[in-house]
C-alpha atoms as a PDB file:
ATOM      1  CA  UNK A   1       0.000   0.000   0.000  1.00  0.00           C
ATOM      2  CA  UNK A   2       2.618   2.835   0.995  1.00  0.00           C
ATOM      3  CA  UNK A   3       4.566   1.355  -1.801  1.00  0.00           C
ATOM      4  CA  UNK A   4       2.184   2.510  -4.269  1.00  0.00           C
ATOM      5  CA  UNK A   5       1.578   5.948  -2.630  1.00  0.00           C
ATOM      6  CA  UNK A   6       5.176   6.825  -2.932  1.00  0.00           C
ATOM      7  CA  UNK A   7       4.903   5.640  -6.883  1.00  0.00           C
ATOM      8  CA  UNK A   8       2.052   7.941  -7.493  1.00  0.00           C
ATOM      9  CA  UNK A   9       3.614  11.026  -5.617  1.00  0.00           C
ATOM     10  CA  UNK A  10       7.045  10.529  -7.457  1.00  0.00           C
ATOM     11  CA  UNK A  11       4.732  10.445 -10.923  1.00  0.00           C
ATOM     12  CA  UNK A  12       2.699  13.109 -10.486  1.00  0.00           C
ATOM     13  CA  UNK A  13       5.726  15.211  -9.366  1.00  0.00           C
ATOM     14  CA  UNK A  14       7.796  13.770 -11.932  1.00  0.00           C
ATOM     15  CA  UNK A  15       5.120  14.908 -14.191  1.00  0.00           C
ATOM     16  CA  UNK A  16       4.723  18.734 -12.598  1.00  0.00           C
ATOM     17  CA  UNK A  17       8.471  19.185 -12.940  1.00  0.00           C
ATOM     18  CA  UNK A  18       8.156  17.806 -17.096  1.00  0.00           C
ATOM     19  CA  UNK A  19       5.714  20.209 -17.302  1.00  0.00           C
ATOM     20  CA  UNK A  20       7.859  23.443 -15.898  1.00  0.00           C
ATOM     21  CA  UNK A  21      10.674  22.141 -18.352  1.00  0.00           C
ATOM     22  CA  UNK A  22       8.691  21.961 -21.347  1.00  0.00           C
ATOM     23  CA  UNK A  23       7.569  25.394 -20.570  1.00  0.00           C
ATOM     24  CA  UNK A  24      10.577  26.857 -19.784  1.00  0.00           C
ATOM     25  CA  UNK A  25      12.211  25.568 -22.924  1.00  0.00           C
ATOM     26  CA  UNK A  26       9.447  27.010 -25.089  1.00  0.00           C
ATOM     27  CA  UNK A  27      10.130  30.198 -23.126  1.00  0.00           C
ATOM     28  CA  UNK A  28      13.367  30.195 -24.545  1.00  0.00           C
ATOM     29  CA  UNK A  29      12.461  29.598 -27.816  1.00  0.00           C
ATOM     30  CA  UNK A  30       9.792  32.050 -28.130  1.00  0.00           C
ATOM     31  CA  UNK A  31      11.118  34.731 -26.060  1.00  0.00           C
ATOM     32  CA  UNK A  32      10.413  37.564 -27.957  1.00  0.00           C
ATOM     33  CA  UNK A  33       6.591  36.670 -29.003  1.00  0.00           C
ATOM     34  CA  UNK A  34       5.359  36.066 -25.310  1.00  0.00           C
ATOM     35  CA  UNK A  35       3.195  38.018 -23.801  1.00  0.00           C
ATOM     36  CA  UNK A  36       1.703  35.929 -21.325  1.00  0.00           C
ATOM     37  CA  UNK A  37       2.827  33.696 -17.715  1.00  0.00           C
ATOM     38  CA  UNK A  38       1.232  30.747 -19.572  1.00  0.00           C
ATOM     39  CA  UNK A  39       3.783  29.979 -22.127  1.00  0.00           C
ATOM     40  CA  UNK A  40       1.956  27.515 -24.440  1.00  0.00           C
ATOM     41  CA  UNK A  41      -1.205  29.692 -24.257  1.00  0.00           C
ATOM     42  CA  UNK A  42       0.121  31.759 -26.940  1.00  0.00           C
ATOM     43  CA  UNK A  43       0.166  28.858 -29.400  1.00  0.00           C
ATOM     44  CA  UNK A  44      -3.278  27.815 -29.432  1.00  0.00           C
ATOM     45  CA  UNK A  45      -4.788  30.246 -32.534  1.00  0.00           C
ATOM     46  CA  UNK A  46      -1.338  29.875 -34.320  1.00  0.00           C
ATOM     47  CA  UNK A  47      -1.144  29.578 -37.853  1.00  0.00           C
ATOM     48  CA  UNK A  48       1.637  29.200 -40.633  1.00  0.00           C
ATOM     49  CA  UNK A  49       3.512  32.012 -38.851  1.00  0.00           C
ATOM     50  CA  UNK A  50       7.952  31.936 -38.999  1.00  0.00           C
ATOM     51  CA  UNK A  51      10.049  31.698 -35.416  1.00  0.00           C
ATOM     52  CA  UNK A  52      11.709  34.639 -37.096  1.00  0.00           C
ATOM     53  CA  UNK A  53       9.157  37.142 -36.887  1.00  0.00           C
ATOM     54  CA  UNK A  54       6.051  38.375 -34.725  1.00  0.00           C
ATOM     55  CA  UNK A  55       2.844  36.689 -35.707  1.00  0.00           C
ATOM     56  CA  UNK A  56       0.799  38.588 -37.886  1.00  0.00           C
ATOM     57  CA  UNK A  57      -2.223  37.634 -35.910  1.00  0.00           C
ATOM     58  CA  UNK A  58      -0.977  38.448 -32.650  1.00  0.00           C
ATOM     59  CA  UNK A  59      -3.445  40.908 -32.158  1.00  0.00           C
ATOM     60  CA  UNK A  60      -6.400  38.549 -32.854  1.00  0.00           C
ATOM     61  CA  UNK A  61      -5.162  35.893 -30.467  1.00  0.00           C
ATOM     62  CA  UNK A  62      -6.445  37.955 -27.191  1.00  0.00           C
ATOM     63  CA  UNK A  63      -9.546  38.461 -28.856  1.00  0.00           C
ATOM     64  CA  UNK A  64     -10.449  34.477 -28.530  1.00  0.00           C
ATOM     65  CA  UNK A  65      -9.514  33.832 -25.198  1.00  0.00           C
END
């Protein structure tokens, strides 16, 4: 029993700490384009837009949430 109480703490904080890293790298790579704490949010209206340069839609993405 504690056995499998100490395998679901280690996953789910293995998990939470996965989670930071994946959003810190994406941080990173999309420094200049984010605007908000939740990294990833900024994603979800994307289209065919370059790493290079600002979206062009960047203005309509606030608009949706």
């Amino acid at each position: 029993m504690i056995e499998s109480i100490i395998i679901a703490v280690v996953s789910i904080t293995g998990l939470m700490l996965g989670w930071v890293l994946i959003q810190s790298l994406w941080r990173k790579t999309f420094h200049n384009m984010i605007t908000d704490q939740d990294v990833l949010a900024e994603r979800r209206t994307c289209g065919k837009c370059s790493c290079d340069n600002p979206c062009p839609n960047k203005s309509n993405n606030h608009s949706t949430l």
